[in-house]
N, C-alpha and C. Protein backbone atom coordinates (compact mmCIF):
# COMPACT_ATOMS: atom_id res chain seq x y z
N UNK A 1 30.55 -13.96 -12.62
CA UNK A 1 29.25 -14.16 -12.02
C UNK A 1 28.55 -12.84 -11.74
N UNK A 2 28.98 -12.10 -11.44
CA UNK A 2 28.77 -10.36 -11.04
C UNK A 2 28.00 -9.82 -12.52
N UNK A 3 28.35 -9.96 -13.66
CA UNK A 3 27.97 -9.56 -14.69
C UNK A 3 26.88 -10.01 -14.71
N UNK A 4 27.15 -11.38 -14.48
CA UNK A 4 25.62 -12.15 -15.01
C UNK A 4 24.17 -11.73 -13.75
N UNK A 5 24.39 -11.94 -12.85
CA UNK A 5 23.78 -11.37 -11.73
C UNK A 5 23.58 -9.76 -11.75
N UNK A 6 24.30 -8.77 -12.19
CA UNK A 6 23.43 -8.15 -12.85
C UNK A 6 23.01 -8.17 -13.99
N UNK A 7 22.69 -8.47 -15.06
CA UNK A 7 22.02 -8.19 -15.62
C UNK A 7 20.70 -9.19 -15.70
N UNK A 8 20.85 -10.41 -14.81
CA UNK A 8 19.40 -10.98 -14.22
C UNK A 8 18.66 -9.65 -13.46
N UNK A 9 19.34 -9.12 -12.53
CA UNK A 9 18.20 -8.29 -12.01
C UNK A 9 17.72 -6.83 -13.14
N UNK A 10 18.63 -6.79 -13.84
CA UNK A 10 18.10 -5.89 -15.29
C UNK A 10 16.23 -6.08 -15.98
N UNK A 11 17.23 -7.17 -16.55
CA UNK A 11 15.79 -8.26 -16.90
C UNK A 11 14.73 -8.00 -15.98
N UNK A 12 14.97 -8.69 -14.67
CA UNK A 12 13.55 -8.77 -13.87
C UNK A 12 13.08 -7.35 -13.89
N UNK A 13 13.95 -6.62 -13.54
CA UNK A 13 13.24 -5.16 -13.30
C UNK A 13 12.78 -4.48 -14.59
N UNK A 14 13.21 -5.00 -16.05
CA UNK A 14 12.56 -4.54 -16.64
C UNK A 14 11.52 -5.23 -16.88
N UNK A 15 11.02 -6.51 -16.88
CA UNK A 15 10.17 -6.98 -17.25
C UNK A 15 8.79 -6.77 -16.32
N UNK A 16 9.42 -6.35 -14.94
CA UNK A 16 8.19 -6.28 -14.20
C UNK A 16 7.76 -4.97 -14.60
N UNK A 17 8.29 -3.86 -14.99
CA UNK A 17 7.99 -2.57 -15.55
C UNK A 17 7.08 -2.81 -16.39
N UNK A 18 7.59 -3.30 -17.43
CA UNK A 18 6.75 -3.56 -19.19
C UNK A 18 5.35 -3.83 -18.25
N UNK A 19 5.21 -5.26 -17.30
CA UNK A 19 4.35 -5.95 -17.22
C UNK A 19 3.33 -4.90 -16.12
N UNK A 20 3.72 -4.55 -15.42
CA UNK A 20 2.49 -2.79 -14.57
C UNK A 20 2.33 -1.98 -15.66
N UNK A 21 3.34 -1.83 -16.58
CA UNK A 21 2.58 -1.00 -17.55
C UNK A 21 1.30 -0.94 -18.40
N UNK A 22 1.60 -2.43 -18.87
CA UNK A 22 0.37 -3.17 -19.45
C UNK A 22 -0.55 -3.24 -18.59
N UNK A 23 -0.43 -3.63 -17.48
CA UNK A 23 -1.47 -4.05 -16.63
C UNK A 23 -2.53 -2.84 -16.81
N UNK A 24 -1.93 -1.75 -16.64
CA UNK A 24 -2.44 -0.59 -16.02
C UNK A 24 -3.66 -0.28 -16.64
N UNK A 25 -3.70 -0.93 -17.53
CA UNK A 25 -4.68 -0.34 -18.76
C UNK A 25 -5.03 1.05 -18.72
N UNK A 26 -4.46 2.14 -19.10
CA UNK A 26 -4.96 3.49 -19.06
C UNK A 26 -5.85 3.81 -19.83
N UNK A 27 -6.13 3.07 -21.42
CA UNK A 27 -7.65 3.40 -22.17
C UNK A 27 -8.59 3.09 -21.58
N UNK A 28 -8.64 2.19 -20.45
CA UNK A 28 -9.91 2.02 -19.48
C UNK A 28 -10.47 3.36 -18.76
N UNK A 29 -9.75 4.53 -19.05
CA UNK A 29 -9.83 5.61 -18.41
C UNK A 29 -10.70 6.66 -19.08
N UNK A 30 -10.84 6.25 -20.00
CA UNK A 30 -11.94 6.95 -21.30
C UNK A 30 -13.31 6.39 -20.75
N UNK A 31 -13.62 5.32 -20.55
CA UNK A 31 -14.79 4.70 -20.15
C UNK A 31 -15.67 5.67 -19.01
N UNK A 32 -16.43 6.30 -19.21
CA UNK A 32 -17.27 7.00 -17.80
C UNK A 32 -17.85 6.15 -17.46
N UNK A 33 -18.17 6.28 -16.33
CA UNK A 33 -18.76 5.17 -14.98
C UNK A 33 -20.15 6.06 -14.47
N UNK A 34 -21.42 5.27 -14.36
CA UNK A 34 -22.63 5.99 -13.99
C UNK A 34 -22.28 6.86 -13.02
N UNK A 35 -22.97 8.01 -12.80
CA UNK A 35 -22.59 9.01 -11.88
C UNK A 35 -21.38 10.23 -12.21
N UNK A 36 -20.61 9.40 -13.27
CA UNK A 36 -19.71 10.17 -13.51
C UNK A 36 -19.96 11.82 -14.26
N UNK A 37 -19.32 12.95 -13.16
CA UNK A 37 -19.54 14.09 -13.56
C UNK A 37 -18.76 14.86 -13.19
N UNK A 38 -17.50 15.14 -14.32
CA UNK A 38 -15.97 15.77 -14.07
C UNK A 38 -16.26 16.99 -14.71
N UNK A 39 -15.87 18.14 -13.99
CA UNK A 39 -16.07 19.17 -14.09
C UNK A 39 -15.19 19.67 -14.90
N UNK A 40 -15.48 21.40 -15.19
CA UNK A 40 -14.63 21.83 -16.34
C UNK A 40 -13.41 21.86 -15.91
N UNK A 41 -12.11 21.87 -16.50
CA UNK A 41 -10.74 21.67 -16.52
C UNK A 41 -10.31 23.50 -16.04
N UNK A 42 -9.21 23.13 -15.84
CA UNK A 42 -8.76 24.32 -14.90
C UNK A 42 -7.54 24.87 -16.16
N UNK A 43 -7.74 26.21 -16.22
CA UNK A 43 -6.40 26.89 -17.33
C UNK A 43 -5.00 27.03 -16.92
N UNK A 44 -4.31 27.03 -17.71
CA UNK A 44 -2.54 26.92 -17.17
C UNK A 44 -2.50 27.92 -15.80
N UNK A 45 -3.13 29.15 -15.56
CA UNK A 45 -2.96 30.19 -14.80
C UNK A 45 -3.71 29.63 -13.51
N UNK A 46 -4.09 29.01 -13.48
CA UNK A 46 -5.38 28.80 -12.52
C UNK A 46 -4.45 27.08 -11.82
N UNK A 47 -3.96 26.51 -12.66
CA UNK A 47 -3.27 25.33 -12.46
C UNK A 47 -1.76 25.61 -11.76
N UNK A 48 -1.34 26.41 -12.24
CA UNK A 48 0.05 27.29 -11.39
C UNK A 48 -0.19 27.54 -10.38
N UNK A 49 -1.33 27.68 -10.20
CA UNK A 49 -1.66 29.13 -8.75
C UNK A 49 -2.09 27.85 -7.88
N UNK A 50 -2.61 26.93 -8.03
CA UNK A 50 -3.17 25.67 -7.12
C UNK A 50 -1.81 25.12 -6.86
N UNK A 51 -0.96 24.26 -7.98
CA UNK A 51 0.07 23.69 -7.64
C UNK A 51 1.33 24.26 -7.08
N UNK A 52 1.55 25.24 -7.29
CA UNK A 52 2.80 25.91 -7.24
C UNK A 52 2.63 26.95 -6.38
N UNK A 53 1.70 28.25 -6.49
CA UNK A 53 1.39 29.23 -5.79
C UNK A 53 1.17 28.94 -4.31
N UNK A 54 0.28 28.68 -4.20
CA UNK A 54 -0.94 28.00 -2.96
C UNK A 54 0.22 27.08 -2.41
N UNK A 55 0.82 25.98 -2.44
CA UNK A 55 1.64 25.15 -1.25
C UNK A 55 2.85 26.57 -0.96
N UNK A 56 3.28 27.29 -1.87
CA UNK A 56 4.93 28.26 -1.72
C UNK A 56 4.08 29.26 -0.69
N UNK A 57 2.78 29.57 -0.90
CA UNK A 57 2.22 30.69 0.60
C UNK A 57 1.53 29.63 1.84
N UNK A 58 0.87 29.10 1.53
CA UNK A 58 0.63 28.06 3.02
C UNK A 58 2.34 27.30 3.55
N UNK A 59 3.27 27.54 3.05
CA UNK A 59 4.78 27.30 3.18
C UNK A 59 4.94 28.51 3.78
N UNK A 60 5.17 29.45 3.80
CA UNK A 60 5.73 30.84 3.89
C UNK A 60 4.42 30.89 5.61
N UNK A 61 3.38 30.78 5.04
CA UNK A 61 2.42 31.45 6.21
C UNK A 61 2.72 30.76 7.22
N UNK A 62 3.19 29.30 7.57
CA UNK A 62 3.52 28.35 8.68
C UNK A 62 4.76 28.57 8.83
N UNK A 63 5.84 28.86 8.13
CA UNK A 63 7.26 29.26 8.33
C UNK A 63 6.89 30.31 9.51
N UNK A 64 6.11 31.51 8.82
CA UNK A 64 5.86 32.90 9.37
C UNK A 64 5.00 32.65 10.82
N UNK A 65 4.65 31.70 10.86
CA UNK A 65 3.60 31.60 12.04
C UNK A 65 4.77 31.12 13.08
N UNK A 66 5.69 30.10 13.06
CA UNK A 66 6.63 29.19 13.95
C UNK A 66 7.38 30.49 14.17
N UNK A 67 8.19 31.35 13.55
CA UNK A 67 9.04 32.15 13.96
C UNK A 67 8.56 33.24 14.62
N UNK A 68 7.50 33.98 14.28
CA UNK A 68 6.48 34.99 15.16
C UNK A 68 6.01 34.13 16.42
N UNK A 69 5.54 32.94 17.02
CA UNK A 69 5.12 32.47 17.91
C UNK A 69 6.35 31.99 18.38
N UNK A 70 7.48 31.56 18.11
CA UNK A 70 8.56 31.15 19.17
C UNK A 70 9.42 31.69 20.46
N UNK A 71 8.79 30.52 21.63
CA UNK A 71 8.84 31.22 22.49
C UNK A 71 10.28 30.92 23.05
N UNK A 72 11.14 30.42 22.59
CA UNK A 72 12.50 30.07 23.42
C UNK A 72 13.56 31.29 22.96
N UNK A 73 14.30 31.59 23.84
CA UNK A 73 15.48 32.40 24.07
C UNK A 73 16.40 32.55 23.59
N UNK A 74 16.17 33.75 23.48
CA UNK A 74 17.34 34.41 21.75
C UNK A 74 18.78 34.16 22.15
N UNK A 75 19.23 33.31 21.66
CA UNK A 75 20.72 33.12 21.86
C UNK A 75 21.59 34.70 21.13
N UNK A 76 22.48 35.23 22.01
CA UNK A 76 23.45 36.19 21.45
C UNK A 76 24.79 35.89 21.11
């Protein structure tokens, strides 16, 4: 029974996959919508520095801020 019971939930879980996939329609995404006005695209260097750069120093600058402002007592 164990076998069979999994691989019912196999099935379901794949089928509900297939079926959001389809749903999703992503060529609907080509379609512009009135108003629509997407600006120029950003270069690999410029895309690094937003995703990756920029959160690793606003990381570092709030690290750096909690340990410079902490006011509790230096254990020796």
């Amino acid at each position: 029974m164990d076998k069979k019971n999994a691989m019912r939930a196999g099935v379901v879980a794949t089928g509900t996959t297939l079926m959001m996939l389809l749903m999703s329609a992503p060529a609907l995404a080509l379609t512009r919508d009135d108003g629509d006005d997407p600006g120029p695209g950003l270069s690999a260097m410029e895309t690094i520095g937003l995703y990756v750069v920029a959160p690793i120093v606003i990381f570092l600058a709030i690290t750096a801020l909690v340990m410079v402002l902490d006011k509790s007592k230096k254990q020796v």
